[in-house]
PDB file of N, CA and C in Angstrom:
ATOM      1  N   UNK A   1     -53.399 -58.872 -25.810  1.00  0.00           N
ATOM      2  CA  UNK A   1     -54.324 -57.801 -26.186  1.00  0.00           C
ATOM      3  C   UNK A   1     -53.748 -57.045 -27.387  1.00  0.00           C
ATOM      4  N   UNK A   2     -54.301 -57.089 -28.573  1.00  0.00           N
ATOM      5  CA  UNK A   2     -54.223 -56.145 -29.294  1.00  0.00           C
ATOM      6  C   UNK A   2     -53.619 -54.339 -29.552  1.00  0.00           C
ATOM      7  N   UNK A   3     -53.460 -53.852 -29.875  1.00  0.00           N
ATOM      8  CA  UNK A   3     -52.519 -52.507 -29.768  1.00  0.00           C
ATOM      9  C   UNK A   3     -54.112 -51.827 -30.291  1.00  0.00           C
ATOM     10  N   UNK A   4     -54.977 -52.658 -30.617  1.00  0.00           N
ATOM     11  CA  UNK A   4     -55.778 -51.379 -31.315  1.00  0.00           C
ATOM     12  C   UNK A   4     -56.618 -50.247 -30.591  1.00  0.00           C
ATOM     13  N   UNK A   5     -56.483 -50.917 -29.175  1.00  0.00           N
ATOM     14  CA  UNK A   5     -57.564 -49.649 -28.437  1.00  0.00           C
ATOM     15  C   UNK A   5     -56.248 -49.229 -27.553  1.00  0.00           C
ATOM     16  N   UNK A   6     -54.963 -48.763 -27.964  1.00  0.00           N
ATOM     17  CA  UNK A   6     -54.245 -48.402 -27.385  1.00  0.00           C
ATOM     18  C   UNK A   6     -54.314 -46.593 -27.791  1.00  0.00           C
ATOM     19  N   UNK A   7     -54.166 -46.091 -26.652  1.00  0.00           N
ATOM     20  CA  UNK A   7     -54.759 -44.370 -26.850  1.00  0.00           C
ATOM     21  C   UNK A   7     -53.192 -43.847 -26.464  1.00  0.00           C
ATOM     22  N   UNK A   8     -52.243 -44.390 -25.499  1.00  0.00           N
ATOM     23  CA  UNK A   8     -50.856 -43.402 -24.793  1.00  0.00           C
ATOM     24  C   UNK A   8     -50.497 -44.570 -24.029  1.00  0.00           C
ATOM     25  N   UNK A   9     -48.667 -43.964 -24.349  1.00  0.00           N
ATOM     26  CA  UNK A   9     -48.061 -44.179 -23.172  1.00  0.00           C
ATOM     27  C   UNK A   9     -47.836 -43.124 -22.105  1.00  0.00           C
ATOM     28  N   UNK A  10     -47.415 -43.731 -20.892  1.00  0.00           N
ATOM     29  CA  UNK A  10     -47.200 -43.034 -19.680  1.00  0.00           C
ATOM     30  C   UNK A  10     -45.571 -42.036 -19.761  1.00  0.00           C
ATOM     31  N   UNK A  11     -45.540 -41.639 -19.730  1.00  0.00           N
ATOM     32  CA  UNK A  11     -44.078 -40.893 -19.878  1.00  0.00           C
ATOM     33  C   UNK A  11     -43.771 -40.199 -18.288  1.00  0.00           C
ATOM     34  N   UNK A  12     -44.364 -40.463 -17.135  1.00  0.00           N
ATOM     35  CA  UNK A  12     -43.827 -39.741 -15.707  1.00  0.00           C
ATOM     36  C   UNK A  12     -44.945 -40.419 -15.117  1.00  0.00           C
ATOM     37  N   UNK A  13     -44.508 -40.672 -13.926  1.00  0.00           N
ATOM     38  CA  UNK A  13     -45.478 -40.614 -12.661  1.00  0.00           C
ATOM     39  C   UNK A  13     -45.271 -39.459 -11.369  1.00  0.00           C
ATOM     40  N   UNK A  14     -46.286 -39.260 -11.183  1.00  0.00           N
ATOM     41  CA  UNK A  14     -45.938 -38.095  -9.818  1.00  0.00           C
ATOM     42  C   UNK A  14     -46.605 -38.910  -8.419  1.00  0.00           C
ATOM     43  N   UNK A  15     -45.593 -39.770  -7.880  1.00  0.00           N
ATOM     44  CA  UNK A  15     -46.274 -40.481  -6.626  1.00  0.00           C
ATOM     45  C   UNK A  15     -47.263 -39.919  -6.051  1.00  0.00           C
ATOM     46  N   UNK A  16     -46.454 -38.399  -5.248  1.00  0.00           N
ATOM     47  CA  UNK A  16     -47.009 -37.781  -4.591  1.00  0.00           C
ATOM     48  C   UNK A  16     -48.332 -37.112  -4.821  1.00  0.00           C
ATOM     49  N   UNK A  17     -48.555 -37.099  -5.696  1.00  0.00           N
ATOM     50  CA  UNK A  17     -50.214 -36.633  -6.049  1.00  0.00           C
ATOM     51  C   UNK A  17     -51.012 -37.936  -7.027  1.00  0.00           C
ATOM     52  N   UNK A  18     -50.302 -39.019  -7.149  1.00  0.00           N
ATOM     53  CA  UNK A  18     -51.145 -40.084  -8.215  1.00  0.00           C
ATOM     54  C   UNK A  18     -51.663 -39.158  -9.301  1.00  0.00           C
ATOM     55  N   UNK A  19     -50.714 -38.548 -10.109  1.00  0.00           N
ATOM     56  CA  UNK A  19     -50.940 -38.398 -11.348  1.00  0.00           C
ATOM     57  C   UNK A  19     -49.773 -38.868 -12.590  1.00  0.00           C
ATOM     58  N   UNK A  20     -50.351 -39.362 -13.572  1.00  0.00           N
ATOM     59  CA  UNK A  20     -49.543 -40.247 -14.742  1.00  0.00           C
ATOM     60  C   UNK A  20     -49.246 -38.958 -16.078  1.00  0.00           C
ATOM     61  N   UNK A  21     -48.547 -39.051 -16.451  1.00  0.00           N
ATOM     62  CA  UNK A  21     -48.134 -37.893 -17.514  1.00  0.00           C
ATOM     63  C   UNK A  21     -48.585 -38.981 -18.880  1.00  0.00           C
ATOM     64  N   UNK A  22     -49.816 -38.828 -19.839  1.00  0.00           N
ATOM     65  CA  UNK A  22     -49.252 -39.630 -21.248  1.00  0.00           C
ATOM     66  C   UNK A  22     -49.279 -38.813 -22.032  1.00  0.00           C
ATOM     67  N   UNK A  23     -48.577 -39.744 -22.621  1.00  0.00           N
ATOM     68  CA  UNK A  23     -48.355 -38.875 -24.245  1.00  0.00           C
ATOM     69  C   UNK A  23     -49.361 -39.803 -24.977  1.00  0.00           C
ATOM     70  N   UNK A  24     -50.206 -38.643 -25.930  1.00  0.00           N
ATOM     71  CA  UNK A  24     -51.370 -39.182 -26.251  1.00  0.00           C
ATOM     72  C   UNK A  24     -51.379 -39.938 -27.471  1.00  0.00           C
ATOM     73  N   UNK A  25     -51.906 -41.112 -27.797  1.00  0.00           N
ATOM     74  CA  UNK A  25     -51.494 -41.978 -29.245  1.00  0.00           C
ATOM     75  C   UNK A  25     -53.071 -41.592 -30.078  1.00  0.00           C
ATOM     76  N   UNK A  26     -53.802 -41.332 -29.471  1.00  0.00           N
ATOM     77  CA  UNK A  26     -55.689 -40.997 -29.845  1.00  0.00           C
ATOM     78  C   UNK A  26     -55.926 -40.041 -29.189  1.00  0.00           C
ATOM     79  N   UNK A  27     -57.877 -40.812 -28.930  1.00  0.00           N
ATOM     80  CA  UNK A  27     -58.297 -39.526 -28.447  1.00  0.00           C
ATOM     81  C   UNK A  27     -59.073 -40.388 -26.822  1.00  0.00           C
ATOM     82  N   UNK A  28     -58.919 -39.087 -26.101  1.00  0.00           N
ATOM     83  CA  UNK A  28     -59.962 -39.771 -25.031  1.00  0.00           C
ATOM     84  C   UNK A  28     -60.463 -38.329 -23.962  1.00  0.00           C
ATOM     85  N   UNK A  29     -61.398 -39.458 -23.478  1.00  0.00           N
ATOM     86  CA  UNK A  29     -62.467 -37.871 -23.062  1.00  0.00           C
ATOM     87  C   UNK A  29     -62.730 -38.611 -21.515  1.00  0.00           C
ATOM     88  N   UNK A  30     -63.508 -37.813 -20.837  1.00  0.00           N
ATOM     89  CA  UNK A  30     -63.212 -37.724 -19.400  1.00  0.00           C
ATOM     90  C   UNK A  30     -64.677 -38.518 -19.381  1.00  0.00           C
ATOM     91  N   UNK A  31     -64.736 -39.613 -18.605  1.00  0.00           N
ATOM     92  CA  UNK A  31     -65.935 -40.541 -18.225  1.00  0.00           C
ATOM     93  C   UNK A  31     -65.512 -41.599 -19.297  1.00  0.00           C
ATOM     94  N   UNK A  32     -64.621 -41.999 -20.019  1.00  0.00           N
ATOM     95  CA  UNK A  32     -63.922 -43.105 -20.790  1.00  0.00           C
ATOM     96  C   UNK A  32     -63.392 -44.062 -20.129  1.00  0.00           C
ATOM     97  N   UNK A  33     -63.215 -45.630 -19.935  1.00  0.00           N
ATOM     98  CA  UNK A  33     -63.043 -46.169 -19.196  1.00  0.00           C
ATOM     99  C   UNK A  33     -61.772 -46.633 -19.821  1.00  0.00           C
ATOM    100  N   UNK A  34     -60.364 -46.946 -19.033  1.00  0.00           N
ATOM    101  CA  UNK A  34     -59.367 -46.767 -19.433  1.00  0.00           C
ATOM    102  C   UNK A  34     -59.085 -48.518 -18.632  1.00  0.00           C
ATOM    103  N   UNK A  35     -57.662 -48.673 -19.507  1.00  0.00           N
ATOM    104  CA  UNK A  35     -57.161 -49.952 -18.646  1.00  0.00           C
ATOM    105  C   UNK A  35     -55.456 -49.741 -18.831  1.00  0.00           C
ATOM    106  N   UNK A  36     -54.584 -49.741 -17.739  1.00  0.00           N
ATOM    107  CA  UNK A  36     -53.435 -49.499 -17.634  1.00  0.00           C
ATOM    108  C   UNK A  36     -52.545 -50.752 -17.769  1.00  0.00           C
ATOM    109  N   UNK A  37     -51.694 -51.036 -18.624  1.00  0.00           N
ATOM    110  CA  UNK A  37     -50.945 -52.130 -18.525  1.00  0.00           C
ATOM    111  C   UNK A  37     -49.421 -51.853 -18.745  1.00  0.00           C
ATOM    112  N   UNK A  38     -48.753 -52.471 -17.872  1.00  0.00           N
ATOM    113  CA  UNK A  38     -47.673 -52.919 -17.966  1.00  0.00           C
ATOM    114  C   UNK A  38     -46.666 -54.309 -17.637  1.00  0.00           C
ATOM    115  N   UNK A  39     -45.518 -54.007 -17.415  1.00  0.00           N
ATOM    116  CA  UNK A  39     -44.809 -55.277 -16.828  1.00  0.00           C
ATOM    117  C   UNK A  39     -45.546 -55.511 -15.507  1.00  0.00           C
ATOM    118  N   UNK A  40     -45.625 -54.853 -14.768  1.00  0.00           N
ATOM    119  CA  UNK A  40     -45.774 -55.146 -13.549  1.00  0.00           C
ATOM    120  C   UNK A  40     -47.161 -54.280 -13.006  1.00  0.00           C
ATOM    121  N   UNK A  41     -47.576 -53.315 -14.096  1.00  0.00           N
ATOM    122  CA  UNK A  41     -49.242 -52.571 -13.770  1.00  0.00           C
ATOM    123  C   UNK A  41     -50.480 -53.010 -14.578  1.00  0.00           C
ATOM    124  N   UNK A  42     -51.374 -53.638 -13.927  1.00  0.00           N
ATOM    125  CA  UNK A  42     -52.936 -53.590 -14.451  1.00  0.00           C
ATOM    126  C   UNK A  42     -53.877 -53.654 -14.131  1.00  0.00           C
ATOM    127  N   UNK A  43     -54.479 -52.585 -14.456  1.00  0.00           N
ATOM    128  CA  UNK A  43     -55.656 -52.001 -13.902  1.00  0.00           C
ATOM    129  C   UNK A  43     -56.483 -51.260 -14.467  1.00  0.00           C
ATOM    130  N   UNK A  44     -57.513 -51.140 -14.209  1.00  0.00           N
ATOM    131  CA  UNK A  44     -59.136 -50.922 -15.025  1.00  0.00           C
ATOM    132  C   UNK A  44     -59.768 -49.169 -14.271  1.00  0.00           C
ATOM    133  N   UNK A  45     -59.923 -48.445 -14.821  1.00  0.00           N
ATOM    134  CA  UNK A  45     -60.631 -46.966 -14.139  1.00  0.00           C
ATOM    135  C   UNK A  45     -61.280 -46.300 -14.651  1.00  0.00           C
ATOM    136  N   UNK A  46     -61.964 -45.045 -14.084  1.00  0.00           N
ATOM    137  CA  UNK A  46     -62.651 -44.528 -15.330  1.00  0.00           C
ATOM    138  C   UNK A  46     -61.515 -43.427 -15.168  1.00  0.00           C
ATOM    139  N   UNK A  47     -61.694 -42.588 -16.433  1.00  0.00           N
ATOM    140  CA  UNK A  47     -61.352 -40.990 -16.162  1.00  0.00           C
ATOM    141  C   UNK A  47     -61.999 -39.793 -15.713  1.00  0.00           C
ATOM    142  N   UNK A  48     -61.563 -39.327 -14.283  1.00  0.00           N
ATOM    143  CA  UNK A  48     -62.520 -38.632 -13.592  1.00  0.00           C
ATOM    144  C   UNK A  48     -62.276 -37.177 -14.226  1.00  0.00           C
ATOM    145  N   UNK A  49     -60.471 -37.220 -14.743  1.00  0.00           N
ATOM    146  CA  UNK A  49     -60.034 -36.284 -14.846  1.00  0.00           C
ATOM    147  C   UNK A  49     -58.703 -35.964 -16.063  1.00  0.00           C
ATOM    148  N   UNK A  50     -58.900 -34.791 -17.058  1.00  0.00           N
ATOM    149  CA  UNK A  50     -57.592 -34.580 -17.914  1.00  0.00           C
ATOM    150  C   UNK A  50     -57.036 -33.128 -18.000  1.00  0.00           C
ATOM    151  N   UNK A  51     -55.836 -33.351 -17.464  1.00  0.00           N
ATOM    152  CA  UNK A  51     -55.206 -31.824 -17.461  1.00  0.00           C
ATOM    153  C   UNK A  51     -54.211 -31.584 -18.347  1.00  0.00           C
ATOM    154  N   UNK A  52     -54.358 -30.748 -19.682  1.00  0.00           N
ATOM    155  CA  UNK A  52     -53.267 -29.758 -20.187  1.00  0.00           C
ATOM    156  C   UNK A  52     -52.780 -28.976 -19.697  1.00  0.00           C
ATOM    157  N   UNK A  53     -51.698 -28.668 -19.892  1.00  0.00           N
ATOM    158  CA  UNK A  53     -50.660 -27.188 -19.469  1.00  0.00           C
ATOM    159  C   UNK A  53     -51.499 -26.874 -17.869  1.00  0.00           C
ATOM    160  N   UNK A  54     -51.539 -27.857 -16.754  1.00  0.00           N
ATOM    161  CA  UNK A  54     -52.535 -27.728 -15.738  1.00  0.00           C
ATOM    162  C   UNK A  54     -54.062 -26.787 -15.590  1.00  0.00           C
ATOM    163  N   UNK A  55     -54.623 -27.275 -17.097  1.00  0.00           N
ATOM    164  CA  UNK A  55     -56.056 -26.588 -16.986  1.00  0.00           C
ATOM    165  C   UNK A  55     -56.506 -27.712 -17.474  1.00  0.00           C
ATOM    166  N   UNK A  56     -58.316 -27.868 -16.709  1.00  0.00           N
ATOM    167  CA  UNK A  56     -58.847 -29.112 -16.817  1.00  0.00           C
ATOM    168  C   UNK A  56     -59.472 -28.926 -18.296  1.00  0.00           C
ATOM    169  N   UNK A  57     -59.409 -29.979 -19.021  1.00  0.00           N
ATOM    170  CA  UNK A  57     -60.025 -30.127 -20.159  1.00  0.00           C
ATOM    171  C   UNK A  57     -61.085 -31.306 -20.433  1.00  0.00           C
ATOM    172  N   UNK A  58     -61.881 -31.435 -21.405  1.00  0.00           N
ATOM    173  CA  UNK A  58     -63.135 -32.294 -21.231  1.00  0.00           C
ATOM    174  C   UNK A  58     -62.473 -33.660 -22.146  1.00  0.00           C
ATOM    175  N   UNK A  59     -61.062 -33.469 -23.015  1.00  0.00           N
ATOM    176  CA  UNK A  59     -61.184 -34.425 -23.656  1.00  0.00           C
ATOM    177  C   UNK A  59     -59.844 -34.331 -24.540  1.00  0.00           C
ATOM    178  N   UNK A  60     -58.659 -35.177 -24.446  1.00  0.00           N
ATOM    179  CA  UNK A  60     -57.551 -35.374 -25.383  1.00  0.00           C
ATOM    180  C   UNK A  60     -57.187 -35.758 -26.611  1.00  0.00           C
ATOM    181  N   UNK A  61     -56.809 -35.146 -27.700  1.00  0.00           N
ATOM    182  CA  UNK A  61     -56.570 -35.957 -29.069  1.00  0.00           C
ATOM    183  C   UNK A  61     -55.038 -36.604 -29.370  1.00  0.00           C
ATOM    184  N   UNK A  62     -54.601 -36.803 -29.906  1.00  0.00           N
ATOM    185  CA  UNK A  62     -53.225 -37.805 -30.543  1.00  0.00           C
ATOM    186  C   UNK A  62     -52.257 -36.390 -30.239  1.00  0.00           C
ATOM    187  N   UNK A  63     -50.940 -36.510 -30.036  1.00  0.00           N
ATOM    188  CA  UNK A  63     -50.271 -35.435 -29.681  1.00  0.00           C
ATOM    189  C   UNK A  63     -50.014 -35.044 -28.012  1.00  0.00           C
ATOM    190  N   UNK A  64     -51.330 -34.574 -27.815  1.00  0.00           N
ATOM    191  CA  UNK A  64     -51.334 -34.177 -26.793  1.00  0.00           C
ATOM    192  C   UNK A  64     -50.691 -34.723 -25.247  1.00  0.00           C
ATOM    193  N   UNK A  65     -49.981 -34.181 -24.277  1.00  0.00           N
ATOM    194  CA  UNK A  65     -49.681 -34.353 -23.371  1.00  0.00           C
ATOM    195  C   UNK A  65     -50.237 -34.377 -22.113  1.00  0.00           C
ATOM    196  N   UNK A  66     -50.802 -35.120 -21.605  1.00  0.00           N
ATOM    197  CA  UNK A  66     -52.104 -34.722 -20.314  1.00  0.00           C
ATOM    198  C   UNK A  66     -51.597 -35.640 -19.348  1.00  0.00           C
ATOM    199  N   UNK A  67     -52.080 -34.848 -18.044  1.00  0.00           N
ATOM    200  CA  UNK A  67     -52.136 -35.198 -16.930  1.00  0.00           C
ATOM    201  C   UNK A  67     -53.156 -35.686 -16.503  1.00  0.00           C
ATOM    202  N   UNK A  68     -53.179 -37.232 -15.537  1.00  0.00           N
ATOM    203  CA  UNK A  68     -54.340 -37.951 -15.398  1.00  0.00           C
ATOM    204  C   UNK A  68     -53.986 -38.814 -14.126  1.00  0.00           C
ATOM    205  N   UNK A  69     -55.374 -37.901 -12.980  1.00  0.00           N
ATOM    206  CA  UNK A  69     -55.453 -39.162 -11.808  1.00  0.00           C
ATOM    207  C   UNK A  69     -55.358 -40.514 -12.236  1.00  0.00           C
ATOM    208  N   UNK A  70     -54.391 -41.445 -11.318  1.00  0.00           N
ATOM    209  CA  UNK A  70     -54.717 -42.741 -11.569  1.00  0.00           C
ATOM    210  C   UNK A  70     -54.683 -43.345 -10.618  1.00  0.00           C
ATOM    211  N   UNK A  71     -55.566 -44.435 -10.313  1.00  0.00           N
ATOM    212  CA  UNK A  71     -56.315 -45.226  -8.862  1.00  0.00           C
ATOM    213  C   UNK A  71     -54.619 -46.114  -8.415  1.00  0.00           C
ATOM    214  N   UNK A  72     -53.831 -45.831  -9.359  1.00  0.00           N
ATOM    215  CA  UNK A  72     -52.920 -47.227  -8.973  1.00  0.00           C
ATOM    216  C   UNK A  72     -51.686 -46.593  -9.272  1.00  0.00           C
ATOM    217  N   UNK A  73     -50.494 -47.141  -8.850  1.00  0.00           N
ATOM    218  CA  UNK A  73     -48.793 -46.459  -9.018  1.00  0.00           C
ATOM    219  C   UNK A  73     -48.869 -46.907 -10.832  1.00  0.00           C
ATOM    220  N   UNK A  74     -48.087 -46.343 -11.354  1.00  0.00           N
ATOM    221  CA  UNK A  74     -47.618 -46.915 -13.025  1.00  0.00           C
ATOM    222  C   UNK A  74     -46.633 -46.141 -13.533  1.00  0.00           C
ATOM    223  N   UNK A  75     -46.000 -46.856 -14.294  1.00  0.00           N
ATOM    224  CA  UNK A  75     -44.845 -46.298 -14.595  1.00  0.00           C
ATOM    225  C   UNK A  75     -44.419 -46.414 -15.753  1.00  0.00           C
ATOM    226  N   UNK A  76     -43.279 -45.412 -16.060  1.00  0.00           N
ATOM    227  CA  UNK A  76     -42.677 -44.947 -17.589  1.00  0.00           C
ATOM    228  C   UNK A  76     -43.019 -46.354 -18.730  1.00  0.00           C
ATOM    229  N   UNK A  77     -43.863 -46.003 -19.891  1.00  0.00           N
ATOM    230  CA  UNK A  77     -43.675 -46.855 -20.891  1.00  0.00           C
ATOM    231  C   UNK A  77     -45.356 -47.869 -20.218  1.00  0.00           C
ATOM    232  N   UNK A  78     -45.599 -47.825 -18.938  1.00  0.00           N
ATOM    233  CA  UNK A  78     -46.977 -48.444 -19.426  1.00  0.00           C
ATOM    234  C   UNK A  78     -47.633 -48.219 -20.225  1.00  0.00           C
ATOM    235  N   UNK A  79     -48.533 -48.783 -20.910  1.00  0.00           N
ATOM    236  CA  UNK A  79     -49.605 -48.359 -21.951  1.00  0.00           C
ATOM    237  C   UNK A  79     -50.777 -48.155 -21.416  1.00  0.00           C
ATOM    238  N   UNK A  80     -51.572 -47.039 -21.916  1.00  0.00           N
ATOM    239  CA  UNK A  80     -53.019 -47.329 -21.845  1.00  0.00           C
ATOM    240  C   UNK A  80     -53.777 -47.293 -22.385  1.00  0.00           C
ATOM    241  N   UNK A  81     -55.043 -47.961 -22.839  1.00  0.00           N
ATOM    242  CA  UNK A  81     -55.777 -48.387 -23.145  1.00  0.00           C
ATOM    243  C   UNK A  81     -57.304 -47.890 -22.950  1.00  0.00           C
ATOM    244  N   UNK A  82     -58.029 -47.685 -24.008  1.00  0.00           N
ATOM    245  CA  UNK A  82     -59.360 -47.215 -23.741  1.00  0.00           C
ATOM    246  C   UNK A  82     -60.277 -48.557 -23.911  1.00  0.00           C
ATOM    247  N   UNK A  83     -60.905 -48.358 -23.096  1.00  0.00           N
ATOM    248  CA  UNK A  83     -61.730 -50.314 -22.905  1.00  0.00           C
ATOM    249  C   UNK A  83     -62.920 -49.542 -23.207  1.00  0.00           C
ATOM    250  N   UNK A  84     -63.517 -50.386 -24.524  1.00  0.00           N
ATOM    251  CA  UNK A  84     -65.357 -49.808 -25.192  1.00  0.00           C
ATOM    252  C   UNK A  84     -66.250 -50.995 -24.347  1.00  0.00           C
TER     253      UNK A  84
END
């Protein structure tokens, strides 16, 4: 797969609540359908949800640091991916 619909990597996981920390490479907005890959993670979701500085926001640009439910475990350095 290509790097071009690559939006962030994962930089933390929080088991205990299934949320992924990325650091943002683009932009992405909440109802965007995302695909998680790594060595050992892949998987397809939508985004139900994106949290800055823990306040919900409608939508992330390049830079940014957000917090994001994810349906599946993943870990440091996965990539993700916005699937059009």
């Amino acid at each position: 797969m290509a790097n071009d619909g690559l939006i962030g990597k994962i930089s933390h996981y929080y088991s205990q609540i299934g949320v992924g920390i990325v650091k943002m490479e683009g932009t992405l907005k909440v109802g965007n359908q995302i695909k998680v890959k790594g060595h050992s993670t892949e998987f397809d979701q939508t985004v139900d949800s994106i949290q800055i500085d823990h306040k919900e926001v409608e939508s992330a640009k390049k830079g940014d640091i957000v917090g994001m439910k994810v349906n599946d475990k993943v870990r440091e350095g996965d990539e993700v991916y916005k699937v059009e």
